[in-house]
C-alpha atoms as a PDB file:
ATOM      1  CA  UNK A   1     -16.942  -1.428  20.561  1.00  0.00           C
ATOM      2  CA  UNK A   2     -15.168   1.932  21.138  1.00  0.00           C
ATOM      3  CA  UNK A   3     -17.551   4.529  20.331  1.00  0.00           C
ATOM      4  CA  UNK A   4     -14.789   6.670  18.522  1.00  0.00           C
ATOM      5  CA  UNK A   5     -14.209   4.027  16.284  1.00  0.00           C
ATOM      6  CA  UNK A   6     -15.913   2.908  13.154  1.00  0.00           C
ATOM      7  CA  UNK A   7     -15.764   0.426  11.370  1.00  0.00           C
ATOM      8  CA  UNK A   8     -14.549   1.220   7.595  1.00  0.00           C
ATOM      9  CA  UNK A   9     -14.244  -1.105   4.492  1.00  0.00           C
ATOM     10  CA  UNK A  10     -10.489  -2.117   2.837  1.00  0.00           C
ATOM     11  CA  UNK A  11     -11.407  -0.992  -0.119  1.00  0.00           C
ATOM     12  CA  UNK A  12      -8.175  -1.903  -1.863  1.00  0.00           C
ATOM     13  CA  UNK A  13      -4.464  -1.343  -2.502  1.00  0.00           C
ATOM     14  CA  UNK A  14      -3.982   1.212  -5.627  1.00  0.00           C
ATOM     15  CA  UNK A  15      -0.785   2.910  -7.044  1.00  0.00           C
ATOM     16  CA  UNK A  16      -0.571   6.747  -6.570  1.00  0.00           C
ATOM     17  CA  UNK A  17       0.376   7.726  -9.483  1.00  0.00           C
ATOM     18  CA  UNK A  18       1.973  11.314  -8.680  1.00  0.00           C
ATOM     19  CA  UNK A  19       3.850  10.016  -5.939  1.00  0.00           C
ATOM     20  CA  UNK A  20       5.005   6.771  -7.071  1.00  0.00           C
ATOM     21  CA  UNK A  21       3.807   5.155  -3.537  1.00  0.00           C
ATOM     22  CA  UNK A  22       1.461   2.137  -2.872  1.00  0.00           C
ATOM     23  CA  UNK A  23      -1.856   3.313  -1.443  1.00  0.00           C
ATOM     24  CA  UNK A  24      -4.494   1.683   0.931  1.00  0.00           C
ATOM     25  CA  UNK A  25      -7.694   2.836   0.442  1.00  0.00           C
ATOM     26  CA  UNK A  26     -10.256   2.717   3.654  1.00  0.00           C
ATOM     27  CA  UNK A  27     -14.079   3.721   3.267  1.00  0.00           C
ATOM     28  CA  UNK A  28     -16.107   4.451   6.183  1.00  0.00           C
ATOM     29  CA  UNK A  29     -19.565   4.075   4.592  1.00  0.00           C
ATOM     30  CA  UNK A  30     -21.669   6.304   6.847  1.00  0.00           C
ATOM     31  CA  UNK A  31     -19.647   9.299   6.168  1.00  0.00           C
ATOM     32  CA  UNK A  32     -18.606   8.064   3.063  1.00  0.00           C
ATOM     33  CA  UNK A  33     -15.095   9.316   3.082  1.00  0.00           C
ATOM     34  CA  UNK A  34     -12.088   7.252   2.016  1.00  0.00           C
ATOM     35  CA  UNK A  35      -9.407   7.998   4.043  1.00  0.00           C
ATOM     36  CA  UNK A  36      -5.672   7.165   1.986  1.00  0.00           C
ATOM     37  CA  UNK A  37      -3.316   5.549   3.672  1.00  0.00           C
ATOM     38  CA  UNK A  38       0.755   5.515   1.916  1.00  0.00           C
ATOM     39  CA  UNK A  39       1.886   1.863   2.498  1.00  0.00           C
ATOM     40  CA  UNK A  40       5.391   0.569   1.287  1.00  0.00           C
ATOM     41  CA  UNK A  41       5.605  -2.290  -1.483  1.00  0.00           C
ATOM     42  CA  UNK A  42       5.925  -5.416   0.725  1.00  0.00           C
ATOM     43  CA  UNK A  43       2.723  -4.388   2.789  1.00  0.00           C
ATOM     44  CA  UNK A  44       0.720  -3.520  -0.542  1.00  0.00           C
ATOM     45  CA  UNK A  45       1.364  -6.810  -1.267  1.00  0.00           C
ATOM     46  CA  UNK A  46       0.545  -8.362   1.794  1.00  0.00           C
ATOM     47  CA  UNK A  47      -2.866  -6.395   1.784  1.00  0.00           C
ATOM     48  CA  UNK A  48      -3.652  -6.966  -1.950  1.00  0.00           C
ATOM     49  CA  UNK A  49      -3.057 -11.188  -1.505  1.00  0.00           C
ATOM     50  CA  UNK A  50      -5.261 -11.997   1.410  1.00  0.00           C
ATOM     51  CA  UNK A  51      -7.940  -9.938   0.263  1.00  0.00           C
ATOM     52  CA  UNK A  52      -7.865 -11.837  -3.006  1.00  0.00           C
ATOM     53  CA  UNK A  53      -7.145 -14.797  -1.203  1.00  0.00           C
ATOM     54  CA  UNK A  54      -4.538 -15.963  -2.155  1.00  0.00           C
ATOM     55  CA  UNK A  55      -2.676 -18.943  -0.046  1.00  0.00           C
ATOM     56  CA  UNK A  56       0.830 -18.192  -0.214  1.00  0.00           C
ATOM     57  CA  UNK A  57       3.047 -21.692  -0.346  1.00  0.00           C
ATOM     58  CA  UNK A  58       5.123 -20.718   2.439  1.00  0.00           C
ATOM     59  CA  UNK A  59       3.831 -18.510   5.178  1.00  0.00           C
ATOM     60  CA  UNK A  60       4.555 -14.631   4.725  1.00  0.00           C
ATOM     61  CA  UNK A  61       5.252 -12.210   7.658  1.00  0.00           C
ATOM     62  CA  UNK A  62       1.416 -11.761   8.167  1.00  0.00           C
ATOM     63  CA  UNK A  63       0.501 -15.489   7.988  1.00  0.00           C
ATOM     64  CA  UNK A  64       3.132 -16.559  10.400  1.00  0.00           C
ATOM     65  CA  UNK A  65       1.846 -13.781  12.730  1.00  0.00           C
ATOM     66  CA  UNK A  66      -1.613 -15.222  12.633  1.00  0.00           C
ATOM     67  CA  UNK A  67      -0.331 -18.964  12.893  1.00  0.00           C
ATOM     68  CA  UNK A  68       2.234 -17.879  15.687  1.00  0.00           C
ATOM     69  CA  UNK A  69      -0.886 -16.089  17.833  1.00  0.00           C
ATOM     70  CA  UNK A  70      -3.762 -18.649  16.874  1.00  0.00           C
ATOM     71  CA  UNK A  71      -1.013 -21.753  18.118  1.00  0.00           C
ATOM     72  CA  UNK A  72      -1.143 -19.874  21.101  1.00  0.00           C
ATOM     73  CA  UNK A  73      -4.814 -20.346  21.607  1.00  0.00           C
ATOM     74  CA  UNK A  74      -5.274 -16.846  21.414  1.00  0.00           C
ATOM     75  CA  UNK A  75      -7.141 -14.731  18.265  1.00  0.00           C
ATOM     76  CA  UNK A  76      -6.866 -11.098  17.160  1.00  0.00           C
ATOM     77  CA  UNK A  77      -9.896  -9.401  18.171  1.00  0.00           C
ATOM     78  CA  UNK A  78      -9.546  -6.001  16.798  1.00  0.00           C
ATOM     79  CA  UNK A  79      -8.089  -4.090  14.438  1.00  0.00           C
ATOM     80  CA  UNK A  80      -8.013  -0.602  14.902  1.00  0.00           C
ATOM     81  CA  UNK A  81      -6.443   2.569  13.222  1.00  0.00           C
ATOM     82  CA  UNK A  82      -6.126   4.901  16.381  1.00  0.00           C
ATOM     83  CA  UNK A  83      -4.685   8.204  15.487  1.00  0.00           C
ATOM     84  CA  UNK A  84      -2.565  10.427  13.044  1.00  0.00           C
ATOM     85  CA  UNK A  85       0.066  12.435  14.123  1.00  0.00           C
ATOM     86  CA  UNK A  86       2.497  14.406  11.542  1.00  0.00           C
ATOM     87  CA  UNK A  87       1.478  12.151   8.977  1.00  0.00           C
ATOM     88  CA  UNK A  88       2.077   9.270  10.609  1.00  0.00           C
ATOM     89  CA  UNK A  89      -1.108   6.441  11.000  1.00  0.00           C
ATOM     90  CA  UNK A  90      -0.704   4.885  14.502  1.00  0.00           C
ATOM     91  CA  UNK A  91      -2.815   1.550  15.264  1.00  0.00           C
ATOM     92  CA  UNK A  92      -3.096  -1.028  17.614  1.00  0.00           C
ATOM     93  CA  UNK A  93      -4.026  -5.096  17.811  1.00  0.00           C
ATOM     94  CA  UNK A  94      -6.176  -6.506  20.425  1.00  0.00           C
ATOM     95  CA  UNK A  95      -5.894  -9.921  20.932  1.00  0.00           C
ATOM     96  CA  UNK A  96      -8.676 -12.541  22.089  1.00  0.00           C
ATOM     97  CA  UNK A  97      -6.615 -12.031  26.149  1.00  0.00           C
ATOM     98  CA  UNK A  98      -7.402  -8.514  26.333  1.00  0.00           C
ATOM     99  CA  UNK A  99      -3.363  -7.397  25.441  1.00  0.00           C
ATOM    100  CA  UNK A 100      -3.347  -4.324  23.244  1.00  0.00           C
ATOM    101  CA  UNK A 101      -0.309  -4.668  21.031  1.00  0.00           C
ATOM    102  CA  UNK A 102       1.335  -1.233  18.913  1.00  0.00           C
ATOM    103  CA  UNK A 103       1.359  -1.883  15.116  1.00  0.00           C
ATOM    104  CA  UNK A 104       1.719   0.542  11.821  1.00  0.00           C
ATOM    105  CA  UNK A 105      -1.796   1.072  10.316  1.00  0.00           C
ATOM    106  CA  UNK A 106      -0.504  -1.239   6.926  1.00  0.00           C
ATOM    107  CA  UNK A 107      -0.028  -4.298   9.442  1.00  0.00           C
ATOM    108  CA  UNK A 108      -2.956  -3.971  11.165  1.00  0.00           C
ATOM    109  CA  UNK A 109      -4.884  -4.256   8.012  1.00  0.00           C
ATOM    110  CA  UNK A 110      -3.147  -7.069   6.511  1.00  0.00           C
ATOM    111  CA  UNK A 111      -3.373  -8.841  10.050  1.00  0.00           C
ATOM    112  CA  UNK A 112      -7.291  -7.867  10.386  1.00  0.00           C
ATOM    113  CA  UNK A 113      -7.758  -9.597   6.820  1.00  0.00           C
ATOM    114  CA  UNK A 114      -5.970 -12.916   7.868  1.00  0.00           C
ATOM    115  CA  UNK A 115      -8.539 -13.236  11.017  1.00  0.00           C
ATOM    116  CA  UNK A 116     -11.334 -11.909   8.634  1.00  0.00           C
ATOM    117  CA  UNK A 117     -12.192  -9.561  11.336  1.00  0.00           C
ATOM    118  CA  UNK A 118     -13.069  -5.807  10.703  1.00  0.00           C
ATOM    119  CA  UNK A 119     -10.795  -2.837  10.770  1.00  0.00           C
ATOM    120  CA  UNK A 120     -11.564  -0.066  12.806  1.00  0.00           C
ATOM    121  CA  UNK A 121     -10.719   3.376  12.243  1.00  0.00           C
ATOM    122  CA  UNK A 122     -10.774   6.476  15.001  1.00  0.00           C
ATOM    123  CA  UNK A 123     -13.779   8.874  13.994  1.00  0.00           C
ATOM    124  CA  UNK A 124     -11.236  11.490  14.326  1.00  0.00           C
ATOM    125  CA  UNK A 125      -8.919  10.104  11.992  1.00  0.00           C
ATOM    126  CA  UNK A 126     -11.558   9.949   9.463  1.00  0.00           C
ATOM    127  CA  UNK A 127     -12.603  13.372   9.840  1.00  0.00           C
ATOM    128  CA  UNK A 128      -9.168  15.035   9.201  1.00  0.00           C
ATOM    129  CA  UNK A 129      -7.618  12.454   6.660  1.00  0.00           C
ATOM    130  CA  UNK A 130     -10.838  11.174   4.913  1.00  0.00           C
ATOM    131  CA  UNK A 131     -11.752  12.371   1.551  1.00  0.00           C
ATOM    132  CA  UNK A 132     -15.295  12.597  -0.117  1.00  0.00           C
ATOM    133  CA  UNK A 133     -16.273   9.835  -2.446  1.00  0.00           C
ATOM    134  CA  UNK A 134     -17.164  11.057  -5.880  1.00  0.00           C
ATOM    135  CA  UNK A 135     -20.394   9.593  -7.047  1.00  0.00           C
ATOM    136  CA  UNK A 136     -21.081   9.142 -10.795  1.00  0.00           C
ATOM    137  CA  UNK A 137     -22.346   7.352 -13.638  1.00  0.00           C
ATOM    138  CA  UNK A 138     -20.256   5.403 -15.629  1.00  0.00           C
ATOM    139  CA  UNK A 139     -22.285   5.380 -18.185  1.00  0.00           C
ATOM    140  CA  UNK A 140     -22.018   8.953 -18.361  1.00  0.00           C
ATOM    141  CA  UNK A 141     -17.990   8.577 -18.242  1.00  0.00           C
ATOM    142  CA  UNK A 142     -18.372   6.573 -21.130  1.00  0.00           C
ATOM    143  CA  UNK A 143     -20.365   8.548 -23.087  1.00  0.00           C
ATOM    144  CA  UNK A 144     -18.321  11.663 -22.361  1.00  0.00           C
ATOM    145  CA  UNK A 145     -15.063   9.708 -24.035  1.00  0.00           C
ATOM    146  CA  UNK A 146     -17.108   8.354 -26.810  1.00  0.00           C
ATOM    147  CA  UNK A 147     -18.164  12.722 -27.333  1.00  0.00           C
ATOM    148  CA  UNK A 148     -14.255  13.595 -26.697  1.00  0.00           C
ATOM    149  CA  UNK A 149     -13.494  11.106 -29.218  1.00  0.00           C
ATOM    150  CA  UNK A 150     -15.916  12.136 -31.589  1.00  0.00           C
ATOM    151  CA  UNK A 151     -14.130  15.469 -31.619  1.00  0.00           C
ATOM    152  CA  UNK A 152     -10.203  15.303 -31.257  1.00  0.00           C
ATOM    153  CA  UNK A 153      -8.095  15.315 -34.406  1.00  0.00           C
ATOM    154  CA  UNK A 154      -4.319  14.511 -34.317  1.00  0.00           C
ATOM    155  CA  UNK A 155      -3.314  18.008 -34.209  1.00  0.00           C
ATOM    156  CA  UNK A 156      -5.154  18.230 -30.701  1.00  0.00           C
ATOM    157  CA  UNK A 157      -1.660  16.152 -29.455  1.00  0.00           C
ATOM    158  CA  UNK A 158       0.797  18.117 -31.461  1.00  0.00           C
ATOM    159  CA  UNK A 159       3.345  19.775 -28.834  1.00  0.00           C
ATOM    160  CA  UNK A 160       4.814  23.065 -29.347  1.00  0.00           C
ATOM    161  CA  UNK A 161       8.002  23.701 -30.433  1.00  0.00           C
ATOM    162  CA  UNK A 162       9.221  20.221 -29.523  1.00  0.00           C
ATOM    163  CA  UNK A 163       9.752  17.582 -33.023  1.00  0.00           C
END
């Protein structure tokens, strides 16, 4: 393996809720930062079925990409974010032959999932995109509501001048 790349876990698909936009969430565990990645609807989708498994009954976009190369007699190899330019993730397939093949981050991952092989992010990537994972107790969480509840009255909501 690359020594500039690590391998990070799909941790999921989530919805950004201040922009409105479909995210992909990536954790490299050694550093443990998450790095974000913005992924349109149809590849949220795509990312969000195979890793719950989900057989589709006719083959999507990514599934006919993986029946297409493995009735080849080929496999993908790797799947590997590469870099990050103007806010832009660039990565690449390698398949079983040794061919190196351009790709946007979203359909590497979904791709990577459907050969159940790891994704592989640039250390450098992870550096300037990742963010730090918050550690906490839930429990705590909960308790802190339960204290919050404890406390607010109705009037806590009332707006100003609005009816």
């Amino acid at each position: 393996m690359d020594p500039d790349l690590v391998v990070v876990e799909v941790v999921g698909v989530r919805r950004h809720p201040t922009v409105d936009e479909n995210v992909v969430l990536l954790l490299d565990p050694e550093s443990e930062l998450v790095v974000p990645i913005l992924v349109g609807p149809h590849e949220a989708g795509a990312i969000a079925s195979a890793q719950a498994g989900v057989v589709p009954p006719r083959p999507m976009t990514h599934d006919l990409l993986r029946d297409l190369v493995l009735a080849e007699g080929d496999e993908v190899r790797r799947a590997a974010i590469t870099r990050l330019e103007d806010g832009v993730f660039y990565a690449e397939l390698e398949l079983g032959n040794g061919a190196r093949v351009d790709s946007r981050a979203s359909d590497a991952i979904a791709v990577a999932l459907r050969f159940g092989i790891p994704v592989l992010c640039s250390a450098e990537v992870v550096a300037v995109a990742g963010v730090e994972v918050q550690h906490g107790d839930p429990d705590d969480a909960v308790e802190k509501f339960r204290e919050f509840l404890d406390r607010v009255t109705p009037e806590d909501f009332e707006k100003g001048d609005g009816p």
